[in-house]
C-alpha atoms as a PDB file:
ATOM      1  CA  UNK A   1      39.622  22.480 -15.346  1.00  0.00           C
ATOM      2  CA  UNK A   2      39.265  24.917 -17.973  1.00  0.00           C
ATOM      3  CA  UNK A   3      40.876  28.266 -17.845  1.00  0.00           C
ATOM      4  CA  UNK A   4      38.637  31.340 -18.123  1.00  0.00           C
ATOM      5  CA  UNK A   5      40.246  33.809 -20.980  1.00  0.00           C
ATOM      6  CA  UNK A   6      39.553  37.794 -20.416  1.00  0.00           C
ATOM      7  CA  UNK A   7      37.528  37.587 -22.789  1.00  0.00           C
ATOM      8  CA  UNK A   8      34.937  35.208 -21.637  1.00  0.00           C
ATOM      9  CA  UNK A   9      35.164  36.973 -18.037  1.00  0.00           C
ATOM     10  CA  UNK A  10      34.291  39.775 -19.616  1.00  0.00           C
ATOM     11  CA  UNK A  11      31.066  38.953 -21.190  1.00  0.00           C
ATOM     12  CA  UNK A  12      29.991  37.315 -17.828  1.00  0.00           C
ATOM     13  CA  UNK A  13      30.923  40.502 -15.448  1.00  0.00           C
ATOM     14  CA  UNK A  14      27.706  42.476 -15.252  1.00  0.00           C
ATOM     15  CA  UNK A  15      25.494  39.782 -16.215  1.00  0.00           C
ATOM     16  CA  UNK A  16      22.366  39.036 -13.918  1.00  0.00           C
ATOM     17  CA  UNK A  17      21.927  36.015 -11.704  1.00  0.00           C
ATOM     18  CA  UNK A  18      19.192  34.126 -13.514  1.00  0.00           C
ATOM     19  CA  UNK A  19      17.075  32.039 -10.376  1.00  0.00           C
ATOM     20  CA  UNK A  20      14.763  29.086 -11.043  1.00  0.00           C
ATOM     21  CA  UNK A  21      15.090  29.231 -14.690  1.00  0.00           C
ATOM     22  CA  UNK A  22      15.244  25.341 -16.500  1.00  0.00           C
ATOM     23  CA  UNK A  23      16.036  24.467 -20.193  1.00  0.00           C
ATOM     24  CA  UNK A  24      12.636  25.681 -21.134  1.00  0.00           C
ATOM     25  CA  UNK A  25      12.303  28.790 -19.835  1.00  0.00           C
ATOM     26  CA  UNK A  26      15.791  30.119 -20.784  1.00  0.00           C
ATOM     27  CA  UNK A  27      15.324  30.428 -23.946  1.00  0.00           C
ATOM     28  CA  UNK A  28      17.116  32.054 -26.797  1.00  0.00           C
ATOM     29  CA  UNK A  29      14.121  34.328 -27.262  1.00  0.00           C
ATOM     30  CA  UNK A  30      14.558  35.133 -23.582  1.00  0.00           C
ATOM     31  CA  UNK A  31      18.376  35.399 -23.603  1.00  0.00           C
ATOM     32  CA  UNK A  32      18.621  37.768 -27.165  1.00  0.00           C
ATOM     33  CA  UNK A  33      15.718  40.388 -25.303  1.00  0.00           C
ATOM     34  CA  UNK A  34      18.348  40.520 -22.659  1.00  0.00           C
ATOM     35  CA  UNK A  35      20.747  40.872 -24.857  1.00  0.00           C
ATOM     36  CA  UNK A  36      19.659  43.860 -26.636  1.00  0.00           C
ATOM     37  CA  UNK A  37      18.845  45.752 -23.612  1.00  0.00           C
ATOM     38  CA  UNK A  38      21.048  49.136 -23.091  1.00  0.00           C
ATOM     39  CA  UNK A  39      24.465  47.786 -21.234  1.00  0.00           C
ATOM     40  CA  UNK A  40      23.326  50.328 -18.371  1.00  0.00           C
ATOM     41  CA  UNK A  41      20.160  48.750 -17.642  1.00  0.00           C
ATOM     42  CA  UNK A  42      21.604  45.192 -18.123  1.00  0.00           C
ATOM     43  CA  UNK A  43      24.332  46.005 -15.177  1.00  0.00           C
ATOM     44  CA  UNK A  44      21.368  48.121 -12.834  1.00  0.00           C
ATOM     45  CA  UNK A  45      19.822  44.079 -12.902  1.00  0.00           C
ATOM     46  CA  UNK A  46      21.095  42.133  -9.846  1.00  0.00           C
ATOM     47  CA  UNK A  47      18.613  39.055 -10.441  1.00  0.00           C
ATOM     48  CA  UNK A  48      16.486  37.521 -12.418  1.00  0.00           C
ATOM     49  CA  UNK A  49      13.550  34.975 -10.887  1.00  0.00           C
ATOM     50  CA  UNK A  50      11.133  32.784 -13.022  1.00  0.00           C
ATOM     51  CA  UNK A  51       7.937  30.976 -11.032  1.00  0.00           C
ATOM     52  CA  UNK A  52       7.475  33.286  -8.128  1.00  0.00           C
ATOM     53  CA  UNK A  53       4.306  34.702  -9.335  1.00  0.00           C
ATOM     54  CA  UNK A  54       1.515  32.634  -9.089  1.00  0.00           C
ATOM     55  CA  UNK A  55      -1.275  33.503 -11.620  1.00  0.00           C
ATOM     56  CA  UNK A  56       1.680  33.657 -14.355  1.00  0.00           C
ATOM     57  CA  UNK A  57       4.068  31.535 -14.022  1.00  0.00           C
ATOM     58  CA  UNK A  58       5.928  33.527 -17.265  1.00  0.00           C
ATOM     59  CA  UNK A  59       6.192  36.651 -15.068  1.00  0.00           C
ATOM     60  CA  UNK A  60       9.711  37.125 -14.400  1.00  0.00           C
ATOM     61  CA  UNK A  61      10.969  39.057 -11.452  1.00  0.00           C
ATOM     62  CA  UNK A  62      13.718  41.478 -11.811  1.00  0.00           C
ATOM     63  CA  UNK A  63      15.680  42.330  -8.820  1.00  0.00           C
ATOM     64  CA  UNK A  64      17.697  45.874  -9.600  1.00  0.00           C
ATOM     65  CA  UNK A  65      20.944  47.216  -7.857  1.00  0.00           C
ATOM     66  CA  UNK A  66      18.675  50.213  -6.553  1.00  0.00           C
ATOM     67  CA  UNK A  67      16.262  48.092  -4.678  1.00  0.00           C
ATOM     68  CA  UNK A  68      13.330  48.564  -6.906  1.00  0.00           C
ATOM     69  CA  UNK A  69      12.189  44.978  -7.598  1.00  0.00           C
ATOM     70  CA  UNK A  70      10.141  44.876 -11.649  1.00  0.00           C
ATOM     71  CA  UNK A  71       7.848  42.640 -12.887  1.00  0.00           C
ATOM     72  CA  UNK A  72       8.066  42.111 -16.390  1.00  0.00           C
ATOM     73  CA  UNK A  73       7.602  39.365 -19.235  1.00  0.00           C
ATOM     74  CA  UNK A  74       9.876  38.701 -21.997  1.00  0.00           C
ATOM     75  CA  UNK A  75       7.641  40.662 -24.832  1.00  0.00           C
ATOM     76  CA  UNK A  76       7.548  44.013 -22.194  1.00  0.00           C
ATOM     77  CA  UNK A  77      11.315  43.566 -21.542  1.00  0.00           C
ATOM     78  CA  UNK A  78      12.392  46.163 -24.459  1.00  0.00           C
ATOM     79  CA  UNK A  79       9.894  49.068 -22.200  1.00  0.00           C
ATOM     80  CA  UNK A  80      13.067  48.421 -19.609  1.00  0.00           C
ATOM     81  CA  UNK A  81      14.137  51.328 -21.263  1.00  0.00           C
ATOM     82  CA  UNK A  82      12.373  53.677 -19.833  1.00  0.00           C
ATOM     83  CA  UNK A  83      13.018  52.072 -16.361  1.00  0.00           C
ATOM     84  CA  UNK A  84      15.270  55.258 -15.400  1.00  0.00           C
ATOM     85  CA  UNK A  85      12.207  57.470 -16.522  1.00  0.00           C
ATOM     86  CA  UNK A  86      10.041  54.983 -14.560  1.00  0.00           C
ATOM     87  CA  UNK A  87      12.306  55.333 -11.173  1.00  0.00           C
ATOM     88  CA  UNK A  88      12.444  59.186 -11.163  1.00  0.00           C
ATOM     89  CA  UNK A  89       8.551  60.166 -11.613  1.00  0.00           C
ATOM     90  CA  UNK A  90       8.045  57.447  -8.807  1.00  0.00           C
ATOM     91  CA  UNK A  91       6.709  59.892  -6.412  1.00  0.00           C
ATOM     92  CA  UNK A  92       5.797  57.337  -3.211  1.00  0.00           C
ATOM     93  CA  UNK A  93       8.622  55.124  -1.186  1.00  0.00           C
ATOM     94  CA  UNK A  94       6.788  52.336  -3.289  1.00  0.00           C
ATOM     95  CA  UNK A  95       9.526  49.797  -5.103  1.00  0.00           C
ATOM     96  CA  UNK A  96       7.668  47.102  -7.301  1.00  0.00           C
ATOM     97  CA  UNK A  97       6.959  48.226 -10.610  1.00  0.00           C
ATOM     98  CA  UNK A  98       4.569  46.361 -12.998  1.00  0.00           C
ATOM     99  CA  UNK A  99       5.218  46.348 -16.850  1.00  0.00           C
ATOM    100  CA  UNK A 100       1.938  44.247 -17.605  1.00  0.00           C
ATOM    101  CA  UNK A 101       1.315  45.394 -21.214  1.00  0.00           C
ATOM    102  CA  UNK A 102       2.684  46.606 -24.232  1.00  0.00           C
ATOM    103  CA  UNK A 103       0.827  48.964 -26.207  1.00  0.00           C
ATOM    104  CA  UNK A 104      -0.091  48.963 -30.531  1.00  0.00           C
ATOM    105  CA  UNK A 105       3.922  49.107 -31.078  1.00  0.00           C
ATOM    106  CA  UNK A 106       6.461  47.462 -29.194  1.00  0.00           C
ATOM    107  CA  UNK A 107       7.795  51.079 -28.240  1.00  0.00           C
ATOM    108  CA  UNK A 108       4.405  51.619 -25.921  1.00  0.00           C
ATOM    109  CA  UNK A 109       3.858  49.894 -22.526  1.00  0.00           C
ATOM    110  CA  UNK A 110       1.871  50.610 -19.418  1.00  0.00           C
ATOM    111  CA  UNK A 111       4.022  50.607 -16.296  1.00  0.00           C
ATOM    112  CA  UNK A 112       2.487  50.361 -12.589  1.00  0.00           C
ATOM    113  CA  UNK A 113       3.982  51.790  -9.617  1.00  0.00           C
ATOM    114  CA  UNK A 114       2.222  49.276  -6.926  1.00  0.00           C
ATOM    115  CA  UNK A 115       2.638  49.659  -2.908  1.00  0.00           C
ATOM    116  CA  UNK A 116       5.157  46.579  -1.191  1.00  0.00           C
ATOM    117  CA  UNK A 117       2.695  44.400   0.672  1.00  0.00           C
ATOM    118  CA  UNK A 118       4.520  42.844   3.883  1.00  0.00           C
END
């Protein structure tokens, strides 16, 4: 068995579980969006789930640390950083937030505050 160095632990602590995910859908596009998200938003992400949305099967479900669960596609993940501006405006005891769009620049997205459904 193959000993872990520090270094190599340390890269993985903080990290995201990534569920359902194959060869094809973690991709290096995929992986390097992660990648350049702020360190603070990378650690608020407990999970990360591929398939569980039906009409888009490319929808990717974020679970956070704070119980807010996001839904979000690889091209809208750069909007998660607004995602602490997001959280605080949220005005309702509503968790699921919907970043369905980006905008004319990849700075611009539209997020959705949506009610849980049981």
């Amino acid at each position: 068995m193959k000993e872990i160095s520090k270094d190599s632990l340390s890269a993985i602590l903080g990290l995201p579980v990534f569920v359902g995910f194959d060869e094809n859908t973690l991709s290096k596009q995929l992986l390097n969006a992660f990648g350049a998200l702020d360190p603070g938003i990378l650690n608020a992400i407990s999970e990360v789930h591929i398939g569980q949305v039906q009409y888009d099967p490319s929808v990717m479900t974020l679970v956070m640390n704070n119980n807010y669960t996001v839904f979000i596609k690889t091209e809208t993940l750069p909007q998660m950083k607004s995602y602490a501006s997001i959280v605080s405006a949220n005005q309702t005891d509503d968790r699921r937030i919907i970043i369905n769009e980006h905008g004319p620049t990849s700075d611009s997205a539209i997020a959705s505050i949506v009610p849980c459904t049981p």
